[in-house]
C-alpha atoms as a PDB file:
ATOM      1  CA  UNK A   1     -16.457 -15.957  31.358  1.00  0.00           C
ATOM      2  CA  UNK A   2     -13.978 -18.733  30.192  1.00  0.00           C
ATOM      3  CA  UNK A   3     -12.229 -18.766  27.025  1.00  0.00           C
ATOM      4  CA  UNK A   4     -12.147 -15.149  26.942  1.00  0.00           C
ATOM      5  CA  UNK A   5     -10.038 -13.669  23.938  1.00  0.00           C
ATOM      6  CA  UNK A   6      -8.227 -10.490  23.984  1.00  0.00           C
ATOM      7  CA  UNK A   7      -7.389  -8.414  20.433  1.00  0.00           C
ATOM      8  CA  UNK A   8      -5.281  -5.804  20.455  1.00  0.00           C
ATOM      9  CA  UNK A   9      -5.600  -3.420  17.732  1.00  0.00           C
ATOM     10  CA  UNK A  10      -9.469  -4.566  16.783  1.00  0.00           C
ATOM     11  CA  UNK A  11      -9.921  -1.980  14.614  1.00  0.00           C
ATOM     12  CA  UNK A  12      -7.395  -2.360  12.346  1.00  0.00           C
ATOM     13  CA  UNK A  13      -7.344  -4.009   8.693  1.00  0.00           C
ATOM     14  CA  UNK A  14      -6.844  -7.885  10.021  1.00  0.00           C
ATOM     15  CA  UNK A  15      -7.546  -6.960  13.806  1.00  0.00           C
ATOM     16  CA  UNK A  16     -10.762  -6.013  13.340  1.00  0.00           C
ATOM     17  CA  UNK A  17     -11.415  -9.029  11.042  1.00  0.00           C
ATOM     18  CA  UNK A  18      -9.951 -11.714  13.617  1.00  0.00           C
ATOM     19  CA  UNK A  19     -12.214  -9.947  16.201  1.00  0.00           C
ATOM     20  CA  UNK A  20     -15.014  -9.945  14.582  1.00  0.00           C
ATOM     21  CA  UNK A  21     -14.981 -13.916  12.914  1.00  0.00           C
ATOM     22  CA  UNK A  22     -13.641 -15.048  17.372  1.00  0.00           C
ATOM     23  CA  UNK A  23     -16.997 -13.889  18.323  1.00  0.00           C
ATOM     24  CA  UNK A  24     -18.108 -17.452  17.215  1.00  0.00           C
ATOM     25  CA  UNK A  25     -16.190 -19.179  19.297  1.00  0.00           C
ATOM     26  CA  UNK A  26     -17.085 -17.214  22.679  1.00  0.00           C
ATOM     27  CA  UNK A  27     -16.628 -13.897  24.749  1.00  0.00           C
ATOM     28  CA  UNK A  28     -13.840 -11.694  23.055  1.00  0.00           C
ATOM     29  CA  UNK A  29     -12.790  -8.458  23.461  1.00  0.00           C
ATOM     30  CA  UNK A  30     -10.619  -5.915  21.617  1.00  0.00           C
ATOM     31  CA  UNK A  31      -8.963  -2.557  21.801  1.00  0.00           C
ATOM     32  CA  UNK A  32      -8.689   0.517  19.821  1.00  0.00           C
ATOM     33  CA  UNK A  33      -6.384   3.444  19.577  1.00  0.00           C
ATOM     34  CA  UNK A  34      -7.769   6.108  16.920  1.00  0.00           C
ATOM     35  CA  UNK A  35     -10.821   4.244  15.621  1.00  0.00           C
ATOM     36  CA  UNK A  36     -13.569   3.225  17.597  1.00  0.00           C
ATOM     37  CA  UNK A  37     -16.549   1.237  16.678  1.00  0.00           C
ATOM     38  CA  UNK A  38     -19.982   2.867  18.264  1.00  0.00           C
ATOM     39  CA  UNK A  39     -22.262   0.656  20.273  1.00  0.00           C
ATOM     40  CA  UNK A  40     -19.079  -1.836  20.761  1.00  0.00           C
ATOM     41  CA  UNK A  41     -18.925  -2.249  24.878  1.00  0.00           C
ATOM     42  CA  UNK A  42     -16.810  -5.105  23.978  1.00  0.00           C
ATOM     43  CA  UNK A  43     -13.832  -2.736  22.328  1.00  0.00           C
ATOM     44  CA  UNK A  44     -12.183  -0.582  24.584  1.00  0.00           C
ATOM     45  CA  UNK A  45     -10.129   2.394  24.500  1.00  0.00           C
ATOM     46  CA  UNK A  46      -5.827   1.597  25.185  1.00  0.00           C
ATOM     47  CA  UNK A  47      -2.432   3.043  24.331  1.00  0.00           C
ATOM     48  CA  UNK A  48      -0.786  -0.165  24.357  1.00  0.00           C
ATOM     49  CA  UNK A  49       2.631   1.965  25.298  1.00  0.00           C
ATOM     50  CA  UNK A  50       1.141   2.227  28.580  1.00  0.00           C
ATOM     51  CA  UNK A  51       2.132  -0.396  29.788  1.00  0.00           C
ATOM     52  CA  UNK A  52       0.283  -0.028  32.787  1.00  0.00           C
ATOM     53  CA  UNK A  53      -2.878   0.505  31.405  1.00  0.00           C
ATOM     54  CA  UNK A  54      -1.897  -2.635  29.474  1.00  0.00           C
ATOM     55  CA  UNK A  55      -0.784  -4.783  32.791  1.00  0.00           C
ATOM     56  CA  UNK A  56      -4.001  -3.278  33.893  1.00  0.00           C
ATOM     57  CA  UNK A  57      -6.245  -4.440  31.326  1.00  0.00           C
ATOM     58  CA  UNK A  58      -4.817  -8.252  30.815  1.00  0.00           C
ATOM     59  CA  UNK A  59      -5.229  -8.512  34.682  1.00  0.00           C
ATOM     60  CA  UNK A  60      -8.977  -7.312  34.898  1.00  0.00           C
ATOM     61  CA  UNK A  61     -10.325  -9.087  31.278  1.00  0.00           C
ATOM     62  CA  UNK A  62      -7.682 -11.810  32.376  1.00  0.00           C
ATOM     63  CA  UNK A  63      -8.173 -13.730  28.906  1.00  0.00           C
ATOM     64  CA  UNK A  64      -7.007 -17.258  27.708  1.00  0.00           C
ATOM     65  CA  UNK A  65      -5.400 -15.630  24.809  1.00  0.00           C
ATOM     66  CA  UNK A  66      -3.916 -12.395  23.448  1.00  0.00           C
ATOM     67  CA  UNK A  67      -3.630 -11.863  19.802  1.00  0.00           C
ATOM     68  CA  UNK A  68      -1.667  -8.703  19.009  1.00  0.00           C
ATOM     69  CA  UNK A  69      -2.486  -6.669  15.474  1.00  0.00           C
ATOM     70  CA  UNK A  70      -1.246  -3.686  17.048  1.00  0.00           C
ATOM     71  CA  UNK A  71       1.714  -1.923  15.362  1.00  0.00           C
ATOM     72  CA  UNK A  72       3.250   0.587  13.016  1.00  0.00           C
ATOM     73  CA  UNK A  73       2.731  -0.717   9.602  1.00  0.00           C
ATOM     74  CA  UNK A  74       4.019   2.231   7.258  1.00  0.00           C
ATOM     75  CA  UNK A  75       7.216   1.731   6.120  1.00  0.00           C
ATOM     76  CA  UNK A  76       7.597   5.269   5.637  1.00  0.00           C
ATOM     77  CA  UNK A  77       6.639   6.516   9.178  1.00  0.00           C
ATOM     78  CA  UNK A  78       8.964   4.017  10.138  1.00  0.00           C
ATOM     79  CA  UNK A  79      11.971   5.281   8.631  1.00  0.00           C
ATOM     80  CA  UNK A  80      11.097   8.881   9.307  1.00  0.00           C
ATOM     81  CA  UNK A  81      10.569   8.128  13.656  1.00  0.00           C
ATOM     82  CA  UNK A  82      12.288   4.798  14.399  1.00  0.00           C
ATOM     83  CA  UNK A  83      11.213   5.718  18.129  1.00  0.00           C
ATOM     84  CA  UNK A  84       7.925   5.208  17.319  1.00  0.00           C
ATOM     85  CA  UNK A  85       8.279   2.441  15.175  1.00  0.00           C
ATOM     86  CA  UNK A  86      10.082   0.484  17.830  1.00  0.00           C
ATOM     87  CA  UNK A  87       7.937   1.514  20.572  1.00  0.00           C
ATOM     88  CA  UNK A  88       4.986  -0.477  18.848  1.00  0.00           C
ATOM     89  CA  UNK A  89       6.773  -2.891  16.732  1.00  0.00           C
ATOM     90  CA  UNK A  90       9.385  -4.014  19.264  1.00  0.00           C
ATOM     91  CA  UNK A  91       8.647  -2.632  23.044  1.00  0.00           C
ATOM     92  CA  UNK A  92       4.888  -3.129  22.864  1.00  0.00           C
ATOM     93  CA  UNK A  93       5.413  -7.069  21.587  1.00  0.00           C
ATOM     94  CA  UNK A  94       7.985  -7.335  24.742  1.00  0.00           C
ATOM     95  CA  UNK A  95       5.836  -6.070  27.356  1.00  0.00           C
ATOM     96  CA  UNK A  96       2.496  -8.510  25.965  1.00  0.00           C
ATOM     97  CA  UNK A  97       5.551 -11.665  26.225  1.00  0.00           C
ATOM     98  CA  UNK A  98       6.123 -10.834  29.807  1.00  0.00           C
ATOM     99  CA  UNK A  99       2.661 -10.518  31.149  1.00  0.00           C
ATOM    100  CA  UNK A 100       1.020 -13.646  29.501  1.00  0.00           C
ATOM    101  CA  UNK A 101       4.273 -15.766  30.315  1.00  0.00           C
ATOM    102  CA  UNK A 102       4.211 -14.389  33.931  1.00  0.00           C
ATOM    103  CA  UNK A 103      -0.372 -15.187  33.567  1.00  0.00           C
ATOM    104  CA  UNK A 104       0.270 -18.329  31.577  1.00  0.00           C
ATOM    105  CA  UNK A 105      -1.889 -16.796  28.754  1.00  0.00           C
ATOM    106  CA  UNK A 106      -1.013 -18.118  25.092  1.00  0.00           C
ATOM    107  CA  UNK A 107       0.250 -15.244  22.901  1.00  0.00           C
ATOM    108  CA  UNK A 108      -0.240 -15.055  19.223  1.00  0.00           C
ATOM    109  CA  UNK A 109       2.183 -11.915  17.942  1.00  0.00           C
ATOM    110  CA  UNK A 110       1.308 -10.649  13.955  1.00  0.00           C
ATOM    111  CA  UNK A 111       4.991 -10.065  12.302  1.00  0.00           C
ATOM    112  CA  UNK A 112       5.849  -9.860   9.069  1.00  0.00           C
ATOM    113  CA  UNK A 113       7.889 -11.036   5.842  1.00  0.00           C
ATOM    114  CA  UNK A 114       9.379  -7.840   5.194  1.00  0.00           C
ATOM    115  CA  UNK A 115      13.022  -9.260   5.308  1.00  0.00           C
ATOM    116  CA  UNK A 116      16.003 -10.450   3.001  1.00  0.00           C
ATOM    117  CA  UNK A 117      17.514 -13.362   3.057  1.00  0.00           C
ATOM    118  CA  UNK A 118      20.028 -15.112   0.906  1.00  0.00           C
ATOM    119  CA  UNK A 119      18.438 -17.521  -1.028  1.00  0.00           C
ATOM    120  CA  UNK A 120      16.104 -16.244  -3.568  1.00  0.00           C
ATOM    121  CA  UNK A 121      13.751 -19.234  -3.111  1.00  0.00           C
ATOM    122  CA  UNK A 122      10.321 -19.642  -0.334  1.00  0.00           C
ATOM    123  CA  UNK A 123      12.533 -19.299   2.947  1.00  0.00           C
ATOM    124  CA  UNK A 124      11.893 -21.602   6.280  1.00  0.00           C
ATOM    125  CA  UNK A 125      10.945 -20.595   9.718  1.00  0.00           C
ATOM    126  CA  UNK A 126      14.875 -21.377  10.383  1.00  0.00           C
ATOM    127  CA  UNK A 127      16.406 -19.423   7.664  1.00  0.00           C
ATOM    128  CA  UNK A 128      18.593 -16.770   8.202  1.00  0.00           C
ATOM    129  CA  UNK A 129      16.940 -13.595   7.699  1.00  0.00           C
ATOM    130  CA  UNK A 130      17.770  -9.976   7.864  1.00  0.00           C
ATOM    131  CA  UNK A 131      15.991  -6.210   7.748  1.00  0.00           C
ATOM    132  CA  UNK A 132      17.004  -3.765   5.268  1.00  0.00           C
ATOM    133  CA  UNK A 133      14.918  -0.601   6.523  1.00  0.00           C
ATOM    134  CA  UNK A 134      13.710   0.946   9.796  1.00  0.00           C
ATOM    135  CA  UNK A 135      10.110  -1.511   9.599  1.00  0.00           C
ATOM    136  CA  UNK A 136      11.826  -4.731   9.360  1.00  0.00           C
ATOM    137  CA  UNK A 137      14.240  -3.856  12.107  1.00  0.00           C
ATOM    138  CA  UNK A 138      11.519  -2.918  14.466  1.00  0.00           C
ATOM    139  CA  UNK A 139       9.804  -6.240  13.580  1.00  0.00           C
ATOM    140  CA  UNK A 140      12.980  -8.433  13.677  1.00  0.00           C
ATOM    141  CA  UNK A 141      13.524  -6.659  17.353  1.00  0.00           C
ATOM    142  CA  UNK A 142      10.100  -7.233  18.543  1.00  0.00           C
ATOM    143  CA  UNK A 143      10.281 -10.841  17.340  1.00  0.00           C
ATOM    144  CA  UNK A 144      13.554 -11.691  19.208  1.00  0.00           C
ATOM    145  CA  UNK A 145      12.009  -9.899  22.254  1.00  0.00           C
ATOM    146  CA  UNK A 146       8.828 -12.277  21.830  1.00  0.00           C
ATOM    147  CA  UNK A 147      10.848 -15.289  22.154  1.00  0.00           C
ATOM    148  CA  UNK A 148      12.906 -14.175  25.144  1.00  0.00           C
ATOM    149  CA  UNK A 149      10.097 -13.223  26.918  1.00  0.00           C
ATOM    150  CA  UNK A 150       7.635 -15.602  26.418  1.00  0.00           C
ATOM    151  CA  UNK A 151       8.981 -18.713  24.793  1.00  0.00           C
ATOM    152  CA  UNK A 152       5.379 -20.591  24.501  1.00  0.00           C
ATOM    153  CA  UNK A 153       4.230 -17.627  21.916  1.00  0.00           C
ATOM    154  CA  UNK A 154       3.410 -18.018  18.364  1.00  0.00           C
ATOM    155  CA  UNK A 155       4.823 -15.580  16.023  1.00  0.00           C
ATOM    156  CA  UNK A 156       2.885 -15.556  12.388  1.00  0.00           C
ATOM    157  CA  UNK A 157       5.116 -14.325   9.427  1.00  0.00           C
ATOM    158  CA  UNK A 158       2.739 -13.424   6.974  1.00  0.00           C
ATOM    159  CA  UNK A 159       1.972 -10.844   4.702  1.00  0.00           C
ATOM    160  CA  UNK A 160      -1.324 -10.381   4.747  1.00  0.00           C
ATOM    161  CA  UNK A 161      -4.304  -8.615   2.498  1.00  0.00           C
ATOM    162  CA  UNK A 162      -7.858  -7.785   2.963  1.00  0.00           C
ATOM    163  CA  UNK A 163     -10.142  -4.734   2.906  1.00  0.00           C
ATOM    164  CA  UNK A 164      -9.312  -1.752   5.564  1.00  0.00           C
ATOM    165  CA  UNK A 165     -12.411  -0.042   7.359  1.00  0.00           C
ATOM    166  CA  UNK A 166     -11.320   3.139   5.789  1.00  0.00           C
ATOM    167  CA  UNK A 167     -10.878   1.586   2.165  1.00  0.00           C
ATOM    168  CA  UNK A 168      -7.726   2.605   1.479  1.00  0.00           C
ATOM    169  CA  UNK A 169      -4.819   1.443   3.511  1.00  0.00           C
ATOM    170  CA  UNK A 170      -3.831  -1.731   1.831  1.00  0.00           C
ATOM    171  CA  UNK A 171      -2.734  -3.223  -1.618  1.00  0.00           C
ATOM    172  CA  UNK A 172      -6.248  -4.588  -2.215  1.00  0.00           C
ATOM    173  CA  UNK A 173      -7.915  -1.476  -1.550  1.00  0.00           C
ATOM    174  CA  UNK A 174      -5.355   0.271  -4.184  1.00  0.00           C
ATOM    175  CA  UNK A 175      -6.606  -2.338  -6.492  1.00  0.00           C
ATOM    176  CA  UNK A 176     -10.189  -1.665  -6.035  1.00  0.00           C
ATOM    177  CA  UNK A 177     -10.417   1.673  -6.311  1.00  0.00           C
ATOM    178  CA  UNK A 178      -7.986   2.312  -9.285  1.00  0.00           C
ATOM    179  CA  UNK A 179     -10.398  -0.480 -10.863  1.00  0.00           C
ATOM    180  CA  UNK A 180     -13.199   1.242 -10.241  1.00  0.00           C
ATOM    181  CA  UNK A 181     -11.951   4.261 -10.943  1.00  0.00           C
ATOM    182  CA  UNK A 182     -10.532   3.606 -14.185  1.00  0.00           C
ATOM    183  CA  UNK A 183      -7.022   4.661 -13.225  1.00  0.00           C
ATOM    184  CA  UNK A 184      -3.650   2.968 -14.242  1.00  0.00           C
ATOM    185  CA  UNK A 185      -2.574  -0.139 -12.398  1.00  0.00           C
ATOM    186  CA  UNK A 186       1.462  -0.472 -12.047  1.00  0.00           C
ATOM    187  CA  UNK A 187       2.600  -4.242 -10.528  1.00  0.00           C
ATOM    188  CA  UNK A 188       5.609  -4.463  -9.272  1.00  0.00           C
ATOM    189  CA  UNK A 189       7.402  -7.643 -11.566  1.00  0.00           C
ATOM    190  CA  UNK A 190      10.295  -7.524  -8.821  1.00  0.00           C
ATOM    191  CA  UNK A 191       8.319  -7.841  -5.889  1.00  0.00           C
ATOM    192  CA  UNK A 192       7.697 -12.010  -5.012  1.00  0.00           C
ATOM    193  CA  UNK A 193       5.843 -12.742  -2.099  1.00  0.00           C
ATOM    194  CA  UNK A 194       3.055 -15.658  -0.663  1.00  0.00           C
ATOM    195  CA  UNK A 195       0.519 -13.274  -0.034  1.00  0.00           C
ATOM    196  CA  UNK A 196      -3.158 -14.632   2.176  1.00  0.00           C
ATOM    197  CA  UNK A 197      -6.351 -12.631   3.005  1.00  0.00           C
ATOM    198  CA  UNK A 198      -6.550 -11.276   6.500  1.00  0.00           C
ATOM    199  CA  UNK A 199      -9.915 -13.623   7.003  1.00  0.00           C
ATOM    200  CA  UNK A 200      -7.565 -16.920   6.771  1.00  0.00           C
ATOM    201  CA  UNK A 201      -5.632 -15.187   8.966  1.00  0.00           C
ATOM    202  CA  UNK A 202      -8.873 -15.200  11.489  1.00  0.00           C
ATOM    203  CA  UNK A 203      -9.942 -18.911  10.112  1.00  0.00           C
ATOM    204  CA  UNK A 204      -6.769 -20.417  11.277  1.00  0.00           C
ATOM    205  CA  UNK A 205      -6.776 -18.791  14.456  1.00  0.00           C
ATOM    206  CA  UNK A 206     -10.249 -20.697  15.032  1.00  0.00           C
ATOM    207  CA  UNK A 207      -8.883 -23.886  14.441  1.00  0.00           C
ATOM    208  CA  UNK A 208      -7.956 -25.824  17.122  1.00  0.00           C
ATOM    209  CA  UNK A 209      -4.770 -26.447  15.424  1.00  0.00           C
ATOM    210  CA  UNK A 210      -3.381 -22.816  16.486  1.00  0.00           C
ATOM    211  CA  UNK A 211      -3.891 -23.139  19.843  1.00  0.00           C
ATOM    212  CA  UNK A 212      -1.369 -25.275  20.878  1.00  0.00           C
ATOM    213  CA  UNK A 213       1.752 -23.826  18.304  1.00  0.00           C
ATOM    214  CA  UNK A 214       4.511 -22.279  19.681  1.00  0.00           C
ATOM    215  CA  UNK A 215       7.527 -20.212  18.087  1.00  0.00           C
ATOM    216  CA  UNK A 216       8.174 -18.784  14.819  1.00  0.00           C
ATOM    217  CA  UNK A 217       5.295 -19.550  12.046  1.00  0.00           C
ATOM    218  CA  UNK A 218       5.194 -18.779   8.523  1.00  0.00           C
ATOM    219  CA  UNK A 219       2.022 -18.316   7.167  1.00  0.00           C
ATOM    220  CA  UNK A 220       2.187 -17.449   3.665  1.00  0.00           C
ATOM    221  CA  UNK A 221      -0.154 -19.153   0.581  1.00  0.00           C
ATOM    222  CA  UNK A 222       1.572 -21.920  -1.112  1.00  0.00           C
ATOM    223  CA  UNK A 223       1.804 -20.099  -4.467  1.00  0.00           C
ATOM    224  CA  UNK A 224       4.478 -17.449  -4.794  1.00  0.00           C
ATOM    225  CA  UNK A 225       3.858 -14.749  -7.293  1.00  0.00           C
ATOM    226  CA  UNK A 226       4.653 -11.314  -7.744  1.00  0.00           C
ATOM    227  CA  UNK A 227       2.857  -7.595  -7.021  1.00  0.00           C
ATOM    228  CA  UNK A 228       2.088  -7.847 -10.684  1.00  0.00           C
ATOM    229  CA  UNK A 229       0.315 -11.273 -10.913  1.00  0.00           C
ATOM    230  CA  UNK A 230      -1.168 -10.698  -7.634  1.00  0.00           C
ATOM    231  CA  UNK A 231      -2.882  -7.606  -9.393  1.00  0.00           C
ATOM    232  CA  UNK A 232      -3.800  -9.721 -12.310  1.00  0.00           C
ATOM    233  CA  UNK A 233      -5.424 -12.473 -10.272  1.00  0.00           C
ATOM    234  CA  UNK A 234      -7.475  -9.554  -8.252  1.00  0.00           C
ATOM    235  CA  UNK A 235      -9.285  -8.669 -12.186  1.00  0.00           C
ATOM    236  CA  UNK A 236      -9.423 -11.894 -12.791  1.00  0.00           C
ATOM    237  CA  UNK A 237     -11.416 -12.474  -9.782  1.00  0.00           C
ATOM    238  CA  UNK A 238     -13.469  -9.111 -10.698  1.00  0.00           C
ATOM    239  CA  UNK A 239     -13.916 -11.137 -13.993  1.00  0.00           C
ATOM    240  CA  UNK A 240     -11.651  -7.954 -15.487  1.00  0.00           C
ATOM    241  CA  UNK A 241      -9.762 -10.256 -17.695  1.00  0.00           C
ATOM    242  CA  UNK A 242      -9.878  -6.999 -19.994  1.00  0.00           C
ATOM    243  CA  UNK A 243      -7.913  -4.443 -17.548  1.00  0.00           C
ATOM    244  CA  UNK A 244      -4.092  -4.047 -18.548  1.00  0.00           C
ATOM    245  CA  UNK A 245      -1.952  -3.768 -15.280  1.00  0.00           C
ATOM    246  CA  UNK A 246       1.398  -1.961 -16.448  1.00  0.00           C
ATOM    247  CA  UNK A 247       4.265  -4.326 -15.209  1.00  0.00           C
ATOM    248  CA  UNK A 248       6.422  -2.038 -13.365  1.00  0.00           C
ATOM    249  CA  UNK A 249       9.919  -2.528 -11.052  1.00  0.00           C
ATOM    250  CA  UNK A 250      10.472  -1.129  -7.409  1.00  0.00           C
ATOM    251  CA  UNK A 251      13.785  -0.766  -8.322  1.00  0.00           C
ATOM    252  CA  UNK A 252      12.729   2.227 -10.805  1.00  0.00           C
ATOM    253  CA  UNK A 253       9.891   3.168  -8.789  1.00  0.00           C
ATOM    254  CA  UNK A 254      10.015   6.678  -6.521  1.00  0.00           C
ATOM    255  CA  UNK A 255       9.570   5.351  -3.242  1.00  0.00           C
ATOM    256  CA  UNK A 256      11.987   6.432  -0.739  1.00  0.00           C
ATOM    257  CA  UNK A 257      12.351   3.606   1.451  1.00  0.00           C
ATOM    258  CA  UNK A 258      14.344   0.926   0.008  1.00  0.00           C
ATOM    259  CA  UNK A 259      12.374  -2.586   0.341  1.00  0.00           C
ATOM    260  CA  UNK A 260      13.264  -6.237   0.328  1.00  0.00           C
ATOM    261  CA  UNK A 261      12.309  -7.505  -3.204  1.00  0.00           C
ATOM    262  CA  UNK A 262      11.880 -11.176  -2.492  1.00  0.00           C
ATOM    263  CA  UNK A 263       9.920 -11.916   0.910  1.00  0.00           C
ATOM    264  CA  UNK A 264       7.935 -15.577   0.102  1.00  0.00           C
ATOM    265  CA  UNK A 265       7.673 -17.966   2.752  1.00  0.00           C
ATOM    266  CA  UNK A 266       7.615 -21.693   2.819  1.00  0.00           C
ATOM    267  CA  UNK A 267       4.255 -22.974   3.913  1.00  0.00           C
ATOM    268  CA  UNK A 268       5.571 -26.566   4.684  1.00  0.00           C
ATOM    269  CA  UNK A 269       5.695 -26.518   8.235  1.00  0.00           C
ATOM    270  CA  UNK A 270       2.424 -25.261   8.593  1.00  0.00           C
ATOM    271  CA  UNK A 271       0.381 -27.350   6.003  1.00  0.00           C
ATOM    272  CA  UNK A 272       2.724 -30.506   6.760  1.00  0.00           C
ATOM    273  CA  UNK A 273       3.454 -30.501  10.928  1.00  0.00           C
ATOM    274  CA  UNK A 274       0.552 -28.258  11.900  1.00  0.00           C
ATOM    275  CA  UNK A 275      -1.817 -30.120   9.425  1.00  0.00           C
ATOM    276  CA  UNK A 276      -3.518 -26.653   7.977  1.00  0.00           C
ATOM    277  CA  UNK A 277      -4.345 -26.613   4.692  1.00  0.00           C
ATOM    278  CA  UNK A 278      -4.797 -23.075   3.011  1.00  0.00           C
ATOM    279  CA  UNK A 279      -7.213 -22.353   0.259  1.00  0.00           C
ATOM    280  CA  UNK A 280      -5.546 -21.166  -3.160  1.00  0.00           C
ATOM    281  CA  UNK A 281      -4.982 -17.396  -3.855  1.00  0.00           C
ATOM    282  CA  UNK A 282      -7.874 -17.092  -5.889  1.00  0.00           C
ATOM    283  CA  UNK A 283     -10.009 -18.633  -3.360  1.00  0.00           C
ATOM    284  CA  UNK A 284      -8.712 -16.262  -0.895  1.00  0.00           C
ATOM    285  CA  UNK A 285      -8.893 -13.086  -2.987  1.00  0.00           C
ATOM    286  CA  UNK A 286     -12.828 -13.822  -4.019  1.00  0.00           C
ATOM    287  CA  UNK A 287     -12.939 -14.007   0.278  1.00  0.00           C
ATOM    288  CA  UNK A 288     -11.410 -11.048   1.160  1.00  0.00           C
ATOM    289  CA  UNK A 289     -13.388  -9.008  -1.870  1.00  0.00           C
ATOM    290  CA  UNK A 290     -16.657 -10.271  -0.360  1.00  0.00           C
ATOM    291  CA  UNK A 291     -16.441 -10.344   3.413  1.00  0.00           C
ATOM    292  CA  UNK A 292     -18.126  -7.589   5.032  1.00  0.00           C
ATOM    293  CA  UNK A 293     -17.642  -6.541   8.973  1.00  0.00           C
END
């Protein structure tokens, strides 16, 4: 089968949206860790720290692309085993570099926003960025590893949202559910980011356009707003005008890993060189509340 695409981590929040919206384009294939899908022949059981199961695998499906969700996402269980955290945040993106360079398969790698930097404005794919806590560091690593190994990659930069199988591992799901459970809502005024929905994510990775990208990518929505408005455009979308979200700072908040407080991206390189033009937040938000997998 030609075109063949490979997802690692197909079960996860974006992975197993991007797996599931590539099944229009042709044959694709994904893995899972803890989460299986029954009657799925097409997702397959991997450690991805084995790397010889992983060597294995890419040889045998031997796919025109790899797009890697897999990783360690909780900044907690970061800080509290940094083995682990750069095992599949750092090692894992290193070992995917050197087989598809050495196969000539294209490589998309997920990263993240989750740095500082020294302006306080939307920061470039060449800014100077650095990681303040055990989760950026493992990302930062894995991205420089990327590079080394397998300089035709893409890395996206993006911090993504969307709704998790499970309904509660991300910041939309929070919203949801306190929503519909009538709970308090606290948004985080302190907190400015470019967030997109995990099924733009999967959009732009069916456009032709991504196919032929190579390097460091932001891709981040072109409005910048905070955990609070972010919140306040999800009830909007609800039509929820009526729900008070509590603003609230991370700097008075009890969470135990410290966090970068401004993490937008500038979208220019994407929308301008690559030619993609992203839908506004809103748009986005009404998606990622009303796709179903």
């Amino acid at each position: 089968m030609a075109n063949k695409t490979l997802v690692l981590g197909a079960t996860g929040l974006l992975g197993s949206i991007v797996y599931n919206k590539i099944k229009s384009l042709g044959p694709v294939f994904g893995t899972y860790f803890n989460t299986p899908t029954p009657g799925e022949k097409e997702l397959i059981h991997l450690d991805a720290r084995d790397f010889t199961q992983l060597s294995k695998l890419i040889e045998e499906l031997s796919p025109a692309r790899v797009i890697n969700c897999v990783g360690l996402a909780s900044v907690e269980q970061c800080e509290i085993n940094p083995k682990a955290s750069l095992e599949l945040n750092a090692e894992v993106p290193m070992h995917l570099a050197q087989i598809t360079n050495r196969d000539k398969i294209q490589l998309i790698h997920i990263s993240t926003d989750h740095y500082e930097s020294d302006s306080k404005q939307p920061r470039t794919e060449s800014e100077v960025v650095y990681p303040i806590n055990q989760y950026g560091l493992s990302k930062f690593e894995g991205e420089k590893l990327v590079i080394e190994s397998n300089p035709k990659a893409l890395i996206l930069r993006t911090n993504f949202f969307g709704r998790s199988r499970s309904r509660r591992n991300s910041l939309l799901d929070f919203a949801l559910q306190s929503l519909n459970s009538r709970k308090q809502i606290v948004g985080f005024t302190d907190v400015i980011f470019t967030p997109v929905s995990a099924t733009e994510i999967a959009n732009f990775l069916l456009n032709p356009c991504s196919l032929s990208i190579t390097g460091i990518l932001n891709f981040g929505s072109k409005e910048v707003v905070s955990k609070f408005d972010f919140l306040t455009k999800v009830t909007q979308s609800l039509g929820r005008s009526n729900v008070i979200i509590e603003r609230g700072l991370i700097a008075n908040s009890a969470l135990s890993v410290a966090r970068p407080n401004y993490l937008a991206l500038s979208s220019t390189l994407l929308e301008k060189s690559v030619g993609y033009k992203l839908p506004l937040l809103e748009q986005m938000i009404r998606d990622a509340i009303n796709y179903q997998i």
